[in-house]
Protein backbone atom coordinates (compact mmCIF):
# COMPACT_ATOMS: atom_id res chain seq x y z
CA UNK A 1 0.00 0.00 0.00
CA UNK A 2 1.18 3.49 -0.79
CA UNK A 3 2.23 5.65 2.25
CA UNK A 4 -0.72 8.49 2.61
CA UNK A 5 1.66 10.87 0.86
CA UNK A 6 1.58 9.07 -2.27
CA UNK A 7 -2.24 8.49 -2.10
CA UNK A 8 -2.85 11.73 -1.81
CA UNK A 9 -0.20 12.84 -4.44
CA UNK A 10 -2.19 9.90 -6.54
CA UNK A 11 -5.62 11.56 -6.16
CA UNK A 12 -4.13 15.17 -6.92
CA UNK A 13 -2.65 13.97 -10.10
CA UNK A 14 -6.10 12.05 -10.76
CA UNK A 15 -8.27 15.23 -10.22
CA UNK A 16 -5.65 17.08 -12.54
CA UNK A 17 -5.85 14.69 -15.32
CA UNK A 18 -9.78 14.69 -15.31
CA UNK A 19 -10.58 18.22 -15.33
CA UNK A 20 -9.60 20.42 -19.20
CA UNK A 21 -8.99 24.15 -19.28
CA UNK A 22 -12.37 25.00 -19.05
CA UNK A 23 -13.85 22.33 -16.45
CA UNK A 24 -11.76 24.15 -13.34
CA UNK A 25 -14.65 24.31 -10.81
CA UNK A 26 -14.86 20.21 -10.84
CA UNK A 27 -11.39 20.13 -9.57
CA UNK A 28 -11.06 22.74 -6.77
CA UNK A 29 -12.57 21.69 -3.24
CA UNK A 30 -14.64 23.66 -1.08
CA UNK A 31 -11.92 24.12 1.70
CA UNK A 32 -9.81 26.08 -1.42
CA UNK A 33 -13.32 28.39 -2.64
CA UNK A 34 -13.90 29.01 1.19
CA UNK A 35 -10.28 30.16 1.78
CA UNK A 36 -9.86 32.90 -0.95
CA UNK A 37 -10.29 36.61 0.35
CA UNK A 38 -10.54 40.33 -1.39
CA UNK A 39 -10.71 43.14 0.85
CA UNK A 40 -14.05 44.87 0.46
CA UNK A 41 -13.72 47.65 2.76
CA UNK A 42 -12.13 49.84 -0.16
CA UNK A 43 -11.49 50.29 -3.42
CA UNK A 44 -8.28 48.55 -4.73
CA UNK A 45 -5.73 49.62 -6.77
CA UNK A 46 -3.03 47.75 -8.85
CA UNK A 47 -1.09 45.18 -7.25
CA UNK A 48 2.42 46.13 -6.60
CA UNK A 49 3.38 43.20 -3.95
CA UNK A 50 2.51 39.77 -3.67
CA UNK A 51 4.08 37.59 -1.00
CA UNK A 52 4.43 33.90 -0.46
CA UNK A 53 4.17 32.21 3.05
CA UNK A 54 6.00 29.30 2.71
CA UNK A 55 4.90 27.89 6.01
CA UNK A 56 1.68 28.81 5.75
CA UNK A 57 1.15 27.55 2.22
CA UNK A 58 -0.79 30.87 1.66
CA UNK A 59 -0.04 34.05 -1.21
CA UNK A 60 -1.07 37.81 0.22
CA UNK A 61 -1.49 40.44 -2.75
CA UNK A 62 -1.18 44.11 -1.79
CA UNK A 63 -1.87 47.65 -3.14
CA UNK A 64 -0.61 50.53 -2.18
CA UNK A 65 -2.59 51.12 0.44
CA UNK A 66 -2.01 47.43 2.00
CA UNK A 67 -3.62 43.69 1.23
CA UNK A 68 -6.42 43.11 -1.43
CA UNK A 69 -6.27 39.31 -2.39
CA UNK A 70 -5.17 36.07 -0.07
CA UNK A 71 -5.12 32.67 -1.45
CA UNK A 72 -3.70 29.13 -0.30
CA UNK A 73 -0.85 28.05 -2.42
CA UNK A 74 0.63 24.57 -3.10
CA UNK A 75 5.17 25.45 -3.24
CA UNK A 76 7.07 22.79 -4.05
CA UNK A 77 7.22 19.37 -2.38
CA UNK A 78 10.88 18.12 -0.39
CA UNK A 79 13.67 18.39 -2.92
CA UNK A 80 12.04 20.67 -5.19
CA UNK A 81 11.24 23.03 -2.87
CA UNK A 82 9.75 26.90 -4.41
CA UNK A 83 13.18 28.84 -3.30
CA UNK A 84 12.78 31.43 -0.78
CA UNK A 85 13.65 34.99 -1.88
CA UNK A 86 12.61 38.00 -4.20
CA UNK A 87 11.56 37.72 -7.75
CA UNK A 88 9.15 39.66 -10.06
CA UNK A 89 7.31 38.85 -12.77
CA UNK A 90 8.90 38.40 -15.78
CA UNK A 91 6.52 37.32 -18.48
CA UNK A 92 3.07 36.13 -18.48
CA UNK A 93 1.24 33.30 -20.45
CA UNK A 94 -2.44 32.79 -20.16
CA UNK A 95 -2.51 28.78 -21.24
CA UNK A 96 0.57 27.27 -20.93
CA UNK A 97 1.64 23.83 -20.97
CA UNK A 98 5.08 22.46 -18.92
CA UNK A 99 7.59 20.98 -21.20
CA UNK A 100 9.47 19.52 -18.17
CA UNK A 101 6.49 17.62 -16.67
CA UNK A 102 5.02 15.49 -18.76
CA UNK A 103 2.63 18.67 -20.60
CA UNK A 104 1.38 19.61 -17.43
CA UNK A 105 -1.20 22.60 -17.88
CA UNK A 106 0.05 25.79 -16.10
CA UNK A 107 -2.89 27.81 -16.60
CA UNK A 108 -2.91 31.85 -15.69
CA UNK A 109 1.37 31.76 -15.71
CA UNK A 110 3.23 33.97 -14.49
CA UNK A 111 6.97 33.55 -14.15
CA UNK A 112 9.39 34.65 -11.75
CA UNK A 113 12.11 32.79 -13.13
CA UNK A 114 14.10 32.10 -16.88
CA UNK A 115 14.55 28.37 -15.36
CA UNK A 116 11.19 27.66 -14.58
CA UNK A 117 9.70 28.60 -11.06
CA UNK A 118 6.50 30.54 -11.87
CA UNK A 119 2.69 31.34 -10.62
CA UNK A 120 -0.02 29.24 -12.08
CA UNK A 121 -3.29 27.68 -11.67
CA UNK A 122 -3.46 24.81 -10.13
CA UNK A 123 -4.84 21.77 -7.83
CA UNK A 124 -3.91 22.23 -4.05
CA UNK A 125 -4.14 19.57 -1.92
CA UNK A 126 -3.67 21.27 0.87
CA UNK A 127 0.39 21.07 1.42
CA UNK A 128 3.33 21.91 -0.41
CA UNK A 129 3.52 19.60 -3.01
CA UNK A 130 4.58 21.16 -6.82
CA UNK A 131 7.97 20.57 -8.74
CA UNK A 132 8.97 24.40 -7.53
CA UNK A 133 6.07 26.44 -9.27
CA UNK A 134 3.43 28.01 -7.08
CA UNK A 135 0.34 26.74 -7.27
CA UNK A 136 -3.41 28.38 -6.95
CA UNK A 137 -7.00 27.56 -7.14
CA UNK A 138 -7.35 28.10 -10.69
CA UNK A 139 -10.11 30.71 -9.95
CA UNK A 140 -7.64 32.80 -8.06
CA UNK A 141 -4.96 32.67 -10.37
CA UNK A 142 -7.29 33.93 -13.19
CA UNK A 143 -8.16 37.03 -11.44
CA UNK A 144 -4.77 37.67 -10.31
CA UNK A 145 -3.70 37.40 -13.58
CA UNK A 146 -6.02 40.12 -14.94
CA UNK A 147 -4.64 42.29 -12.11
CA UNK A 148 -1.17 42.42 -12.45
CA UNK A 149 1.31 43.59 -14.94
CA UNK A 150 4.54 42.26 -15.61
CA UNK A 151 7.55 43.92 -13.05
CA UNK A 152 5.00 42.73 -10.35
CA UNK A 153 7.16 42.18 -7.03
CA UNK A 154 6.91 38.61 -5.80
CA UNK A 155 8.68 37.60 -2.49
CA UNK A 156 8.81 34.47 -1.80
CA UNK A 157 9.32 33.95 2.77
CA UNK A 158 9.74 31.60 4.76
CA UNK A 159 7.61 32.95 7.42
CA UNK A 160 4.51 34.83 6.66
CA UNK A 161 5.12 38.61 6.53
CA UNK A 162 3.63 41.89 5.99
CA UNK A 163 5.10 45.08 4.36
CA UNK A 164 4.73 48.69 6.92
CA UNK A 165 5.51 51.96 5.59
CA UNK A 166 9.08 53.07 6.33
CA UNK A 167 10.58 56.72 6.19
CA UNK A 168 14.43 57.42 5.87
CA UNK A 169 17.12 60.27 4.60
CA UNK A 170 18.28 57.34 2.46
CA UNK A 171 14.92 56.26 0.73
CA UNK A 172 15.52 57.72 -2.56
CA UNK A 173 13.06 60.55 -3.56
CA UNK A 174 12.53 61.89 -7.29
CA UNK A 175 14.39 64.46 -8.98
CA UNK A 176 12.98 68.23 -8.20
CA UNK A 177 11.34 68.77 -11.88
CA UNK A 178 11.05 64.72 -12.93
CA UNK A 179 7.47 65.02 -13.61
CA UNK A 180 7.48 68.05 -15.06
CA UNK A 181 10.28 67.24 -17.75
CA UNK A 182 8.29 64.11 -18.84
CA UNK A 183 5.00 66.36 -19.22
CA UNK A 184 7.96 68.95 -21.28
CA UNK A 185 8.83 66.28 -23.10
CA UNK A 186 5.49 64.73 -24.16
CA UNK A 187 3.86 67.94 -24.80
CA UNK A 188 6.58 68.88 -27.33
CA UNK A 189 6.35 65.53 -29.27
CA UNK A 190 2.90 66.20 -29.38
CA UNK A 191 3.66 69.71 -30.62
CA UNK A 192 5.99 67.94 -33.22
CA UNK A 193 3.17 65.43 -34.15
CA UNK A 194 0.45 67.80 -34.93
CA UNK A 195 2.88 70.27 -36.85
CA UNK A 196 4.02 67.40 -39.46
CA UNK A 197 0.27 65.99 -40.02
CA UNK A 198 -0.01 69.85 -40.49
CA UNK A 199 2.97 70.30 -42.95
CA UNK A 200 2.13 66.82 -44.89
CA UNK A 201 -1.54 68.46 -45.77
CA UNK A 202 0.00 71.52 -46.79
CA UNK A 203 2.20 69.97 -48.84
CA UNK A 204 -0.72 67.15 -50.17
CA UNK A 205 -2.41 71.00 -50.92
CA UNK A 206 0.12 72.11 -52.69
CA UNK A 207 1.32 69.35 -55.06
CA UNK A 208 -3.08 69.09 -56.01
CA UNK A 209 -3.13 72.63 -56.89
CA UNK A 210 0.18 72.47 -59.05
CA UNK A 211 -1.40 69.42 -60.45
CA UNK A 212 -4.73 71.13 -61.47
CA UNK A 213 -2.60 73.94 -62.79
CA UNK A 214 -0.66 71.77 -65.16
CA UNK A 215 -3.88 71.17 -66.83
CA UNK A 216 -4.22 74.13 -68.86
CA UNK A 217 -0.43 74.41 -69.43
CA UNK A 218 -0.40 70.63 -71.00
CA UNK A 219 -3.72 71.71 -73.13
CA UNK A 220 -2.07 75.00 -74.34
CA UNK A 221 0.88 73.56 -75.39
CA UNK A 222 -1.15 70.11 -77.14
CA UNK A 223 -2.82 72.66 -78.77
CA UNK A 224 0.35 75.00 -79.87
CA UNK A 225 2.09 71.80 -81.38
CA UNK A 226 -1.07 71.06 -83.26
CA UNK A 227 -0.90 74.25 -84.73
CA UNK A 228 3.01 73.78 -85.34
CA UNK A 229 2.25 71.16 -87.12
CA UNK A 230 -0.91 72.68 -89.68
CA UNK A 231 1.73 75.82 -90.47
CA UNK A 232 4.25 73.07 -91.64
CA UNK A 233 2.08 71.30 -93.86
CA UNK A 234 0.48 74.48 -95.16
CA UNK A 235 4.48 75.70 -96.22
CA UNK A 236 4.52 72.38 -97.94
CA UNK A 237 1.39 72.50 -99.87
CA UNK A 238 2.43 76.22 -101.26
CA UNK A 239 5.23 74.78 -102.28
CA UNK A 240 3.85 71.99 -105.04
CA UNK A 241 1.12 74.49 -105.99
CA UNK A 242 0.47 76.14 -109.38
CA UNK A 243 -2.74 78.00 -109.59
CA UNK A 244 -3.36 81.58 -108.21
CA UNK A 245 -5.79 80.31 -106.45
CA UNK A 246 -4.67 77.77 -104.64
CA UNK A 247 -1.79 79.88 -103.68
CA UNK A 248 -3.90 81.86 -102.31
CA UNK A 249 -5.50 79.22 -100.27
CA UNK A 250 -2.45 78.23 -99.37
CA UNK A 251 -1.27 81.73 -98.21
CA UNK A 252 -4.30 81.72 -96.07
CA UNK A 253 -3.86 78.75 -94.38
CA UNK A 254 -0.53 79.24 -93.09
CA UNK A 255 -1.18 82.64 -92.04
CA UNK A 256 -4.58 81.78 -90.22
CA UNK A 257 -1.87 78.73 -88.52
CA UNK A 258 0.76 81.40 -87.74
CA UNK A 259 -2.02 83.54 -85.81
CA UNK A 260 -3.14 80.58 -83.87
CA UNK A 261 0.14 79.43 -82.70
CA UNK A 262 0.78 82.93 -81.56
CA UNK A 263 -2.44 82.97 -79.58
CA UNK A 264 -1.42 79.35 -78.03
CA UNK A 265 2.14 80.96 -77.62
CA UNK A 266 0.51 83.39 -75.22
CA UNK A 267 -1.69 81.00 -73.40
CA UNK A 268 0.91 78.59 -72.88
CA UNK A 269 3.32 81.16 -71.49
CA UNK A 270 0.47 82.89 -69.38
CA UNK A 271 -0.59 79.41 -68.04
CA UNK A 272 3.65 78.84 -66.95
CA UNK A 273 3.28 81.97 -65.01
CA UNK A 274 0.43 80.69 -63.18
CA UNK A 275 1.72 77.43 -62.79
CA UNK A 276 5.21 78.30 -60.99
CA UNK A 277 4.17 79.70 -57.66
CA UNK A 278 2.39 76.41 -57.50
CA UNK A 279 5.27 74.35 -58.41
CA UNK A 280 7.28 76.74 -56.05
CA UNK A 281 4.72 76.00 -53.30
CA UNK A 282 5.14 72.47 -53.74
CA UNK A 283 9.31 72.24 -53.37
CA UNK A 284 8.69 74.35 -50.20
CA UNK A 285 5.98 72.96 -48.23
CA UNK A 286 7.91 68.91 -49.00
CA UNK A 287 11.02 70.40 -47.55
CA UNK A 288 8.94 71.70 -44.62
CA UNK A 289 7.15 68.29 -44.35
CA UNK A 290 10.52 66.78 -44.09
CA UNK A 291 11.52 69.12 -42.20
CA UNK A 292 8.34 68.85 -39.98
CA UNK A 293 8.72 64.82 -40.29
CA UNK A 294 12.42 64.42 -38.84
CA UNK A 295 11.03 66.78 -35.94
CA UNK A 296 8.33 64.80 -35.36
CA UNK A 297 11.17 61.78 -35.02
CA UNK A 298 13.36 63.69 -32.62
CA UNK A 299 10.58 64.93 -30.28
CA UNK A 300 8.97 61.24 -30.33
CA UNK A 301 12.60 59.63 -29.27
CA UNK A 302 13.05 62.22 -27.06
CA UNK A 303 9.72 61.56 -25.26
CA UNK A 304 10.45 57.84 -25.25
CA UNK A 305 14.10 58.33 -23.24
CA UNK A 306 12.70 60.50 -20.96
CA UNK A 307 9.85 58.31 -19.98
CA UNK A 308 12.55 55.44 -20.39
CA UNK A 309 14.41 57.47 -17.63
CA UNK A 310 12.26 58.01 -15.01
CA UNK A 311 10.67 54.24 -15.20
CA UNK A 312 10.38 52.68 -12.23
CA UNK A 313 14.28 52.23 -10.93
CA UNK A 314 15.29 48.72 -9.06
CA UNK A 315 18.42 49.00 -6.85
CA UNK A 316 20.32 46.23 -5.18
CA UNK A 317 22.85 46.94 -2.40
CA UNK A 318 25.09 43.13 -1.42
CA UNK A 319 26.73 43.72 1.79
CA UNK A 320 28.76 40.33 0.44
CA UNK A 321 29.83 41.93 -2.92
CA UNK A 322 29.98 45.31 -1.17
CA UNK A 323 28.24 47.00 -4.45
CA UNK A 324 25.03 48.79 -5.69
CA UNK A 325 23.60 47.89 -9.00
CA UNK A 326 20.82 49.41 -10.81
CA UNK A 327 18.17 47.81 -13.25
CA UNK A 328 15.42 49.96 -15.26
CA UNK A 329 12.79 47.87 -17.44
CA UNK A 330 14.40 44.63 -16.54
CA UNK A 331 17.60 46.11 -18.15
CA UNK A 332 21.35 46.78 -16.52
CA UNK A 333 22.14 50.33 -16.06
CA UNK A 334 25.24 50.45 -14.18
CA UNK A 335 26.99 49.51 -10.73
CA UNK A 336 28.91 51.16 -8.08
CA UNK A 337 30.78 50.23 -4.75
CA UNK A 338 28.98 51.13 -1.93
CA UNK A 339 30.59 51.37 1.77
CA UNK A 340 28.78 49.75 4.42
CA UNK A 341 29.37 50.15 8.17
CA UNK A 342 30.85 46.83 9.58
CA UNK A 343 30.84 44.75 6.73
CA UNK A 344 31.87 41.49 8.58
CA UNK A 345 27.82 41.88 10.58
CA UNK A 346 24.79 40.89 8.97
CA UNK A 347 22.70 43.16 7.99
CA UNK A 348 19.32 41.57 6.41
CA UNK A 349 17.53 41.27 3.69
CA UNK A 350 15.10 44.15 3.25
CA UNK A 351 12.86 45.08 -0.14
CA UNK A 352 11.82 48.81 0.26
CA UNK A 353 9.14 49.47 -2.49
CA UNK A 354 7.80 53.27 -3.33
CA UNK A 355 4.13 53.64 -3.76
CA UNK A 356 1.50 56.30 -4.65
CA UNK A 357 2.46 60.16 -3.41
CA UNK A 358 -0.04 61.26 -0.58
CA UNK A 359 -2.43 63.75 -1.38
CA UNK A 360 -0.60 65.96 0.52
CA UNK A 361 2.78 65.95 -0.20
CA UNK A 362 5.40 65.49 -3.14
CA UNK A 363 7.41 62.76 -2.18
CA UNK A 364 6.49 58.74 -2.57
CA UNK A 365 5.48 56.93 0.24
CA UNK A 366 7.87 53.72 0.84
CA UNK A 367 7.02 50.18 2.55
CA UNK A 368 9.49 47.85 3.92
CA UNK A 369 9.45 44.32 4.23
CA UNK A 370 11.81 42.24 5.90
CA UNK A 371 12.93 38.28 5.15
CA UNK A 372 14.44 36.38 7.71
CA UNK A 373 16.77 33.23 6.49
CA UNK A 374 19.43 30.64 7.57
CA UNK A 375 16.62 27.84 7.88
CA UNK A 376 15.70 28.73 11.22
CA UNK A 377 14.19 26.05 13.48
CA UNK A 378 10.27 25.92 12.38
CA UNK A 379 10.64 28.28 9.34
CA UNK A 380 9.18 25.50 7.10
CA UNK A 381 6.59 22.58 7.73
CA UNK A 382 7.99 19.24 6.38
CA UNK A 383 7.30 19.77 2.60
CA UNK A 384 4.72 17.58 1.29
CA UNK A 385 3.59 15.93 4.39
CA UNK A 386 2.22 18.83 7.30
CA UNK A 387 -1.54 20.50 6.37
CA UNK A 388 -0.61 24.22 6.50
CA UNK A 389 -3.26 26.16 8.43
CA UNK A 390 -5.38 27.88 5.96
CA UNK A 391 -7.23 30.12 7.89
CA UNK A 392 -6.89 33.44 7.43
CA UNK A 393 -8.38 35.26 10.71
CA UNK A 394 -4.33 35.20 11.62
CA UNK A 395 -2.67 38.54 11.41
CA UNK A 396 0.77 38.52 9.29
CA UNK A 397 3.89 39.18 10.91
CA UNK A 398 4.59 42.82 10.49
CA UNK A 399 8.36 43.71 9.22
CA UNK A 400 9.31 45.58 12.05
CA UNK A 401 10.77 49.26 10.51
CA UNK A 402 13.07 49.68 13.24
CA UNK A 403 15.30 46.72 11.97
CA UNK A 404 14.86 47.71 8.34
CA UNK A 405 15.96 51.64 9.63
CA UNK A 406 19.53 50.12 11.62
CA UNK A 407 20.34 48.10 8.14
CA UNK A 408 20.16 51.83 6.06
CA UNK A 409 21.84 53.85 8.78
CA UNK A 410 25.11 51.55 8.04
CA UNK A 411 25.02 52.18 4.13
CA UNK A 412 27.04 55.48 2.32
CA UNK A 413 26.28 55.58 -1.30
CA UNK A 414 27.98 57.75 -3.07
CA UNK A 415 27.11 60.99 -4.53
CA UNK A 416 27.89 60.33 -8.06
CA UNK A 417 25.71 57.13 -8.10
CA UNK A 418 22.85 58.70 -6.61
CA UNK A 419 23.15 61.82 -8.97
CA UNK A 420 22.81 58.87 -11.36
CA UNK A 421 19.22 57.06 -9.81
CA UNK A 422 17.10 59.16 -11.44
CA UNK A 423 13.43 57.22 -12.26
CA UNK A 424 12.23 56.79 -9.24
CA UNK A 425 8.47 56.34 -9.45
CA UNK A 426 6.05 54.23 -7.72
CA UNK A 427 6.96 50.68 -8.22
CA UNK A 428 10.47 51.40 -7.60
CA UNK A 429 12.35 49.65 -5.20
CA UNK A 430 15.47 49.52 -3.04
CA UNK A 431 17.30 45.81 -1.83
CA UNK A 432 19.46 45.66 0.81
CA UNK A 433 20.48 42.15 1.71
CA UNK A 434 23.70 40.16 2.68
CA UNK A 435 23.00 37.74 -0.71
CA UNK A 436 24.84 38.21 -3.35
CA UNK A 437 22.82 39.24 -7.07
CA UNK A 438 21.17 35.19 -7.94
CA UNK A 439 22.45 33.86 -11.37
CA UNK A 440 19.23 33.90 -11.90
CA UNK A 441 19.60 37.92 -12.89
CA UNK A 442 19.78 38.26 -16.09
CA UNK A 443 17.99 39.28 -19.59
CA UNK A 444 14.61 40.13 -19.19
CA UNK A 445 15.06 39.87 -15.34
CA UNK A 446 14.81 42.48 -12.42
CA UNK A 447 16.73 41.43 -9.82
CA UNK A 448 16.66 38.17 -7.96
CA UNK A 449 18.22 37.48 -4.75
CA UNK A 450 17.53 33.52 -3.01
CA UNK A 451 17.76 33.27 0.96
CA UNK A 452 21.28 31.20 1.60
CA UNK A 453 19.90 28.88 4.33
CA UNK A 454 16.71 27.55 3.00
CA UNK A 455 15.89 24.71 0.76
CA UNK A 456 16.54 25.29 -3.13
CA UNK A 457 15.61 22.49 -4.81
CA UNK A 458 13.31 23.74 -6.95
CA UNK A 459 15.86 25.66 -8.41
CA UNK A 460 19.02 23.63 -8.26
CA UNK A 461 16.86 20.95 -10.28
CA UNK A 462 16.36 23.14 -13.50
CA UNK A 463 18.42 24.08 -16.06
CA UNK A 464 19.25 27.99 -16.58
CA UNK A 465 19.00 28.48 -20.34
CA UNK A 466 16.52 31.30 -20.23
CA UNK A 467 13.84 30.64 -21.72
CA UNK A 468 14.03 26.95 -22.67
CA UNK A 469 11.63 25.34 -20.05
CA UNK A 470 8.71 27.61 -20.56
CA UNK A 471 6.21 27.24 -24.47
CA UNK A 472 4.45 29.61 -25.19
CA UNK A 473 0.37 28.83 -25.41
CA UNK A 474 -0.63 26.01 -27.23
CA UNK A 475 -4.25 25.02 -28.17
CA UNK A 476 -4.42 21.66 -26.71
CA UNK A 477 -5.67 19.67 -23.53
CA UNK A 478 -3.60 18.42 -20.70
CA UNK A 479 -3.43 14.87 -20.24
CA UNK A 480 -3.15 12.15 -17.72
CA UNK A 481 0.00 9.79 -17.06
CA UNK A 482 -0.91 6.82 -15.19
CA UNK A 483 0.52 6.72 -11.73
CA UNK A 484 1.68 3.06 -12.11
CA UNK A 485 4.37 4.55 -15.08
CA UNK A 486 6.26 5.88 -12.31
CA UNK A 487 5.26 9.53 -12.49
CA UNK A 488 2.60 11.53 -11.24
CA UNK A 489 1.14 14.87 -12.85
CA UNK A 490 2.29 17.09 -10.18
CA UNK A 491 3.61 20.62 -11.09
C-alpha cells in the first residue's frame, strides 16, 4: 500500500488529469473556494506586492494602500522546494503547458524565473507539493492574472510577513522637476506630431493645386504643337502648288496657322506663369514636411528616453559583494561600490518598495518588508507531508521598521551614483540584503536574490538556459500519465 503521501499525491494527479482548461470548478474543493479573500472595505488599486508564506502555504497580494487578495498556495514538495527569496514577474502566459512535466497545464502563468519557477493555476491539496512552481485555485490565479502587470514584485518567505511603511534620509526621492520634464517632453512631441500631419496636408495641398494647374499648361501647349504642325504642312502645300488660287488658299492657311500658334504661344506662357508659384509652393511645403517629419522623429525619441528614464528604478545593495547595482525595465544600467558600516555583521535582507504620493505631499510613500533566512528552526513545515493552516483570521507578521531603519543607517552611497538614480516612481524599489545578485539575474530579469539557508531544490533541479523550459500557449488539452508509469502529474 502506498504511504498516505503518495495516495494523496495519486488523487491530486487524478483530479488534474480529469478536469480540461475550461472544467476548473470540478477540480477545486470547497476548503480552497472558502479560503480565498478580497478586501471589500475599499477600493483597490493595482497590485504592486505579492508575497508567499512558505509555512503557511498561503499568497497575500497588496496595493498601495495594503492587502487586497489572499489565497492558499501549493510550493514545491521536499527536494524541489519553491526557493525562498525576491523575484518579479517576468513574463506572463495565459494557457501554458510544462515541457518539463510530462505537458502539465500551467494555466494563468506567471513567471518569476528564466529556469522555470512561476505562478499558475493549479490543484492544491492542501500542502506543499509542486515541482517548484506556485500553485493556486485556478479561480484565483485567473483574477490575479487580470490584475497584475509584468515587473509585479513577488517575495517568496519563509515565514509569513507583511510590508509597513518606512521613512528614511536614504529612501531615494525623485528628482525636483522629474514630472514636469516628462510632461515637457510629451507635450513637445505632441507639438511635433500635430505640426508634421499639419505640414504633410500643406504639402498634399500644394502638389493638387500644381497638379490642377498643369492642366491648362499641357492643353495649351497640345494645342500649340497642333498648330506647329498645320503651319508646316500648309508651307509644304504652297510649295507643289500652281494655280493663283490655290496659292492663295495656301497663303491663307498658313497665315490663319501662324495667328493661332501665336495665340497658343501666349496661353501657354500665361498658363507657366500661373503654374510656378504652385510648383514653387510644392518644393517648399515637401522640404517643410521633411523638415516637420524628422522633428516629429526627434521629439517622439526624445519623449520615449525621458519616460525610459524616469521608469520605475530597481536598486540592489550586497553587503557580500559590497556594491550597488541598478536595473530599469528589466535592463542593466550600471553599478557602483557602496561602503557599508561593519561589513563582517549581517545586515538583512530588506525590499523597500515606493508607492502612490499622498495627497498631501510630493514625495512617494515607501514600505518595507523584511525576510528572515538561515533555515531557522520551524521556518518550514515538512514539505509535502504537514496540512498548512489555511485560515486566514491570523494577522501577518509585520516587518518591524526599526530593523529595516539600523540596516540603512550603516550604508554610504555615493554621490555620483545617486546623482545617477534618477526614475524613481512608484513601483520602484530599493534591496538591501547580505545575498549576493542570484544567477538567476539576467535578460529580461529584475533582480533576484535567493535566501542562503533555505531549501533550493526547486531551483538547483532546472536548467538555466533562459527561456528553454517555458512554451508559449498552445491550443491543446492536458493529459493524464498513469501513476503506475512511475510519475505523477504534479507541477
Amino acid at each position: 500500500m502506498w504511504p498516505p503521501t503518495t495516495n494523496l499525491a495519486f488523487v491530486a494527479g487524478l483530479a488534474a488529469a480529469l478536469v480540461g482548461p475550461g472544467n476548473y470548478a470540478d477540480a477545486k474543493s470547497s476548503r480552497s473556494r472558502q479560503s480565498v479573500e478580497s478586501i471589500e472595505s475599499r477600493a483597490t488599486g493595482e497590485p504592486i506586492l505579492a508575497i508567499v508564506s512558505l509555512r503557511d502555504q498561503r499568497i497575500t497580494v497588496y496595493d498601495a494602500n495594503g492587502w487586497i487578495l489572499r489565497s492558499p498556495v501549493s510550493s514545491g514538495q521536499k527536494g524541489r522546494e519553491t526557493p525562498a527569496g525576491i523575484f518579479s514577474v517576468i513574463q506572463k502566459v495565459e494557457d501554458h503547458y510544462s515541457n518539463l512535466y510530462d505537458d502539465a497545464y500551467m494555466p494563468h502563468m506567471q513567471r518569476i524565473t528564466w529556469s522555470g519557477i512561476a505562478l499558475h493555476g493549479g490543484v492544491l491539496p492542501g500542502y506543499a507539493a509542486s515541482h517548484g512552481c506556485i500553485r493556486m485555485p485556478f479561480d484565483f490565479a485567473a483574477r490575479l492574472f487580470d490584475e497584475t502587470a509584468t515587473g509585479m514584485r513577488v517575495i517568496v518567505a519563509p515565514n509569513d510577513v507583511a510590508p509597513v511603511e518606512i521613512v528614511h534620509p536614504l529612501l531615494f526621492e525623485p528628482k525636483p522637476g522629474a514630472a514636469a520634464l516628462v510632461a515637457a517632453r510629451a507635450a513637445q512631441a505632441d507639438e511635433a506630431v500635430r505640426k508634421a500631419v499639419q505640414a504633410k496636408l500643406a504639402a498634399g495641398t500644394a502638389f493638387r493645386e500644381a497638379t490642377r494647374a498643369m492642366v491648362p499648361v499641357h492643353a495649351a501647349e497640345n494645342l500649340k504643337l497642333k498648330a506647329e504642325a498645320r503651319l508646316a504642312a500648309a508651307q509644304r502645300a504652297l510649295g507643289s502648288v500652281v494655280s493663283s488660287k490655290a496659292k492663295e488658299q495656301g497663303e491663307s492657311a498658313k497665315e490663319h496657322a501662324g495667328a493661332r500658334i501665336a495665340e497658343l504661344q501666349v496661353r501657354w506662357e500665361n498658363a507657366k506663369l500661373e503654374l510656378q508659384p504652385k510648383l514653387d509652393a510644392v518644393a517648399v511645403t515637401r522640404e517643410a514636411a521633411a523638415v516637420a517629419e524628422t522633428a516629429r522623429v526627434a521629439a517622439l525619441d526624445a519623449a520615449r528616453e525621458v519616460s525610459r528614464d524616469f521608469k520605475p528604478v530597481s536598486v540592489l545593495i550586497s553587503r557580500k559583494a559590497q556594491r550597488l547595482y541598478v536595473r530599469q525595465a528589466f535592463e542593466p544600467i550600471f553599478d557602483s561600490p557602496v561602503t557599508i558600516a561593519n561589513p563582517d555583521r549581517p545586515i538583512g535582507t530588506h525590499i523597500f518598495t515606493t508607492v502612490e504620493r499622498p495627497a498631501d505631499s510630493t514625495n512617494l510613500r515607501w514600505n518595507v518588508v523584511s525576510l528572515k533566512g538561515g533555515g531557522l528552526p520551524g521556518t518550514i513545515e515538512p514539505q509535502g507531508q504537514a496540512h498548512a493552516d489555511l485560515t486566514f483570521g491570523v494577522e501577518r507578521t509585520p516587518t518591524n521598521s526599526d530593523n529595516a531603519s539600523a540596516a540603512l543607517d550603516r550604508i554610504v552611497i555615493p554621490q555620483d551614483a545617486l546623482d545617477r538614480i534618477v526614475g524613481i516612481a512608484p513601483r520602484s524599489s530599493l534591496i538591501v540584503t547580505d545575498e549576493a545578485l542570484s544567477s538567476e539575474t539576467g535578460k529580461g530579469t529584475d533582480f533576484v536574490v535567493l535566501l542562503s539557508g533555505e531549501p533550493q531544490g526547486g531551483i538547483k533541479s532546472r536548467r538555466r538556459t533562459p527561456g528553454s523550459e517555458f512554451r508559449y500557449a498552445r491550443h491543446r488539452l492536458p493529459y493524464w500519465r498513469s501513476p503506475f508509469a512511475g510519475r505523477f502529474w504534479m507541477w
